[in-house]
Protein backbone atom coordinates (compact mmCIF):
# COMPACT_ATOMS: atom_id res chain seq x y z
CA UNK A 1 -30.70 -12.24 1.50
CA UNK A 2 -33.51 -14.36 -0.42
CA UNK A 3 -33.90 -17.18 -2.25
CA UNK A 4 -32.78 -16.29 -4.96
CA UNK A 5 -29.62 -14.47 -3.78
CA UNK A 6 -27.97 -11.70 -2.02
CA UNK A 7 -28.21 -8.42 -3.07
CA UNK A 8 -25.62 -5.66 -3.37
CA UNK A 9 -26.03 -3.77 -0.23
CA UNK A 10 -26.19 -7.28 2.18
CA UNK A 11 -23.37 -8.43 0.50
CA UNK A 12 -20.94 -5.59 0.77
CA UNK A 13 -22.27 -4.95 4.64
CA UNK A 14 -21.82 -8.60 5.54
CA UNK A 15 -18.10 -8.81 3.50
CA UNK A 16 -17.13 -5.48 5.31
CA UNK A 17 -18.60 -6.51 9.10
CA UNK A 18 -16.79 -9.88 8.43
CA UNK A 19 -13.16 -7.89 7.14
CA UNK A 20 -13.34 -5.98 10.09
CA UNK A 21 -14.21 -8.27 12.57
CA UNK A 22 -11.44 -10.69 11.15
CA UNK A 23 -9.04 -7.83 11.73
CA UNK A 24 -9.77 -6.70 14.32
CA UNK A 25 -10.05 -10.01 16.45
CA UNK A 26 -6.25 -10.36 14.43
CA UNK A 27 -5.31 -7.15 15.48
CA UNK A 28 -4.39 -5.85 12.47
CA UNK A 29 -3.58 -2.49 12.99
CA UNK A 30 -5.01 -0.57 9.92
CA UNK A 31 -2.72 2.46 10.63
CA UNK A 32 0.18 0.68 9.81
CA UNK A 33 2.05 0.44 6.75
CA UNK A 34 -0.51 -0.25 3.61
CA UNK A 35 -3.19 -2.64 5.44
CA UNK A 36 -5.71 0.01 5.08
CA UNK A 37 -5.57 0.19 1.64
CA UNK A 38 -5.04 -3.80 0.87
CA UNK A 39 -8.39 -3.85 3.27
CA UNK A 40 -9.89 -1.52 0.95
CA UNK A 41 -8.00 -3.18 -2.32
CA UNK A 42 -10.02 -6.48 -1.21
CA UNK A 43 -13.01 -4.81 -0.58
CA UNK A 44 -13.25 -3.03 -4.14
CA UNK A 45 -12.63 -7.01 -5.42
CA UNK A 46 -15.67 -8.46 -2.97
CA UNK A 47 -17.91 -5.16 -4.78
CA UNK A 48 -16.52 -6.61 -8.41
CA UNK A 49 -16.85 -9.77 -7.83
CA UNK A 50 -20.49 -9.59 -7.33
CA UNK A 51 -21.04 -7.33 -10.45
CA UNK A 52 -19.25 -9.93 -12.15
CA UNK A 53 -21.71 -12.84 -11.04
CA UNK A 54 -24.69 -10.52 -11.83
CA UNK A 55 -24.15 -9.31 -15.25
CA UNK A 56 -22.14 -12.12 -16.61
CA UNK A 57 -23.76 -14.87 -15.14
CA UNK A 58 -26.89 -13.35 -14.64
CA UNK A 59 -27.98 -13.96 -11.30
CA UNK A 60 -27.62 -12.74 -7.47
CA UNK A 61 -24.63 -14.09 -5.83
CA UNK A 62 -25.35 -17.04 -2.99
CA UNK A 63 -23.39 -18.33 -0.47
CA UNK A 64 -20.73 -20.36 -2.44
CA UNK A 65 -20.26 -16.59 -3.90
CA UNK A 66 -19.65 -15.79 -1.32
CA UNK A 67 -17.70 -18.04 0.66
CA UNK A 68 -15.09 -17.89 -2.92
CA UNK A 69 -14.98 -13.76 -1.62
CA UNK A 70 -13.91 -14.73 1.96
CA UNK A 71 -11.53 -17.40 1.49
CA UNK A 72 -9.78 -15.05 -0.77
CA UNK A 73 -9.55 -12.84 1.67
CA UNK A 74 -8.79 -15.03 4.48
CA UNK A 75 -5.51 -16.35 2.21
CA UNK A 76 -4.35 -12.43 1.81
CA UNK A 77 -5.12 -11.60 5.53
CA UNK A 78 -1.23 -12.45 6.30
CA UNK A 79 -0.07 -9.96 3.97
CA UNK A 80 -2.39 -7.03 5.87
CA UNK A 81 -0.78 -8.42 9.50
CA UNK A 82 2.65 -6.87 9.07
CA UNK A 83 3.03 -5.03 5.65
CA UNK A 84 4.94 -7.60 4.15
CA UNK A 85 4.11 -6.43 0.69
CA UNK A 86 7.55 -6.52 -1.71
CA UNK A 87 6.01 -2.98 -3.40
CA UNK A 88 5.84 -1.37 -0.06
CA UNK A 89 9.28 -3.38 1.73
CA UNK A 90 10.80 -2.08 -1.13
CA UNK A 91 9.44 1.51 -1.20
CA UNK A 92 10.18 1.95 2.81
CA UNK A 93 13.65 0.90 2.17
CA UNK A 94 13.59 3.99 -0.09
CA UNK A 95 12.45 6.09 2.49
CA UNK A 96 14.99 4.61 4.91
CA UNK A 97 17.92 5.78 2.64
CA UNK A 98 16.34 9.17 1.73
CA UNK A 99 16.19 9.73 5.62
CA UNK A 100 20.07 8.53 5.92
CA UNK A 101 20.50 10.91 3.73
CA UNK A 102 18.48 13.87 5.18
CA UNK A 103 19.87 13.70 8.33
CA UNK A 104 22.49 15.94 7.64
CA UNK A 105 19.90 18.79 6.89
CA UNK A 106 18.04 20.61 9.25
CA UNK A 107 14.02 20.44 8.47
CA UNK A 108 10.86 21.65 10.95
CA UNK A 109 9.66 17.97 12.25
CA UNK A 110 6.32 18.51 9.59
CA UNK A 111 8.55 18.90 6.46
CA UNK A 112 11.04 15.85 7.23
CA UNK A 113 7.77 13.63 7.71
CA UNK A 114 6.14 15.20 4.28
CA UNK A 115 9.52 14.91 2.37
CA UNK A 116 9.85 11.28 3.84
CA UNK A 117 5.91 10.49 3.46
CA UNK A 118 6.03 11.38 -0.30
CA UNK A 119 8.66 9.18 -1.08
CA UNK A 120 7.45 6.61 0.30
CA UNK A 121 4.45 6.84 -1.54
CA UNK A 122 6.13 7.64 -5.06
CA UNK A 123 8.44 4.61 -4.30
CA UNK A 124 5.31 2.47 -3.74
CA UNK A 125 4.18 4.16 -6.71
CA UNK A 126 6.99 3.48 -8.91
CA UNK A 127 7.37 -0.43 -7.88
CA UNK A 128 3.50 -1.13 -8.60
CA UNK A 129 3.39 0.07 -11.87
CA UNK A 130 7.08 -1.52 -12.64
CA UNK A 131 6.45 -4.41 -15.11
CA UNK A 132 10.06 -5.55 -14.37
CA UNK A 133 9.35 -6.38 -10.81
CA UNK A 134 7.59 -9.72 -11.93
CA UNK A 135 10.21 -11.25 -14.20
CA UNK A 136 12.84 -10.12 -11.59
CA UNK A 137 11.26 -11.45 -8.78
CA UNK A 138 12.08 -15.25 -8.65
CA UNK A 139 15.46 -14.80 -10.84
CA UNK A 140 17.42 -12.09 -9.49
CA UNK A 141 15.51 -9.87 -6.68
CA UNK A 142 18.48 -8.67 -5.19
CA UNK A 143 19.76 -7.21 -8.34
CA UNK A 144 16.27 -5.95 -8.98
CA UNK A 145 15.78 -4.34 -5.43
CA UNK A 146 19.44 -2.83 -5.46
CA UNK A 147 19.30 -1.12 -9.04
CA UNK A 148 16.27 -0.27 -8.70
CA UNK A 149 16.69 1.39 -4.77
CA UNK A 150 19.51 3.11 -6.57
CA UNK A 151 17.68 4.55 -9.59
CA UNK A 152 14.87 6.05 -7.29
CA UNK A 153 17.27 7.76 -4.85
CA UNK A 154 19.17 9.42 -7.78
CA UNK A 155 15.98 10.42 -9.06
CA UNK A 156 15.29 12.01 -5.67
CA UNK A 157 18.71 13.31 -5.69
CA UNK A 158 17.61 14.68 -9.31
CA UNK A 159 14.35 16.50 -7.59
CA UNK A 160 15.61 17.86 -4.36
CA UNK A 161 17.05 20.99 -6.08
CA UNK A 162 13.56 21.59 -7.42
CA UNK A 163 11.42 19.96 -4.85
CA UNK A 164 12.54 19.56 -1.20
CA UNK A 165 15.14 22.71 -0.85
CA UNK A 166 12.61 24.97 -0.14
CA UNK A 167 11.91 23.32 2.82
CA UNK A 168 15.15 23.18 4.66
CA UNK A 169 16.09 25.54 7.41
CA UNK A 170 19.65 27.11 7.26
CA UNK A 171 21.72 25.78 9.57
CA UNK A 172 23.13 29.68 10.67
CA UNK A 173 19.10 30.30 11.27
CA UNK A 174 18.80 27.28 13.53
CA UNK A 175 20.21 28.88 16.61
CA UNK A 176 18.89 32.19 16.43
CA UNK A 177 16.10 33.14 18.66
């Protein structure tokens, strides 16, 4: 850092020593749920945020730069803590019902975790990029969450056929040795 600013590589390593630290000292485990990628999510914004500030307002970032960077982060740190997220609530209690469901098939351990794994993601997937998410939100989320749990778990119902079948065992091959 000089006078005249901070350049690109100080302020990414400084923003990512100071993420890390913060979680770590909050114990945020980055294994669970989506933290890791809402740590990396805020990270691509701190990397933005100073290409913003040096081609639009053409200059270096300083301090006040950089403090905007960390209180933003500090204010989404809660969100990292325990996965409370709506897109990815919403997209485990998709994988909940899809593993309800699957428990009446017989799978090697690996393939239940894929099968489950992947539609958790594609959930995730499908409630991010749902622009009906935000106008249902503060009128009728229950409605939202329950039509829209529905729709994706007849659209897995739709794909299993195709997708998952492959991967089941037969249950008159189970108990052979």
């Amino acid at each position: 850092m000089d006078q005249n600013g901070i350049s690109y590589f100080d302020w990414m390593d400084l923003i990512t020593n100071t993420y890390d630290d913060a979680l770590q000292k909050a114990h945020v485990d980055l294994k669970f749920g989506d933290n890791r990628a809402l740590r990396n999510k805020e990270l691509d914004f701190a990397s933005g945020e100073w290409e913003r500030i040096k081609f639009f307002k053409q200059r270096l970032p300083n301090t006040d730069d950089l403090c905007h960077v960390l209180d933003r982060f500090v204010d989404r740190m809660p969100e990292m803590e325990y996965g409370h997220r709506r897109e990815y609530r919403l997209a485990v209690a998709h994988e909940v019902a899809v593993d309800g469901w699957l428990k009446g098939k017989v799978f090697a351990p690996e393939d239940r975790k894929y099968i489950l794994d992947r539609e958790r993601y594609l959930a995730e997937e499908y409630f991010n990029n749902d622009r009906e998410l935000g106008q249902y939100i503060e009128t009728d989320y229950e409605g939202y969450k329950r039509i829209s749990l529905q729709r994706l778990f007849v659209r897995f119902l739709d794909i299993y056929d195709d997708f998952y079948r492959c991967y089941e065992i037969r249950k008159d091959k189970v108990n052979e040795p």
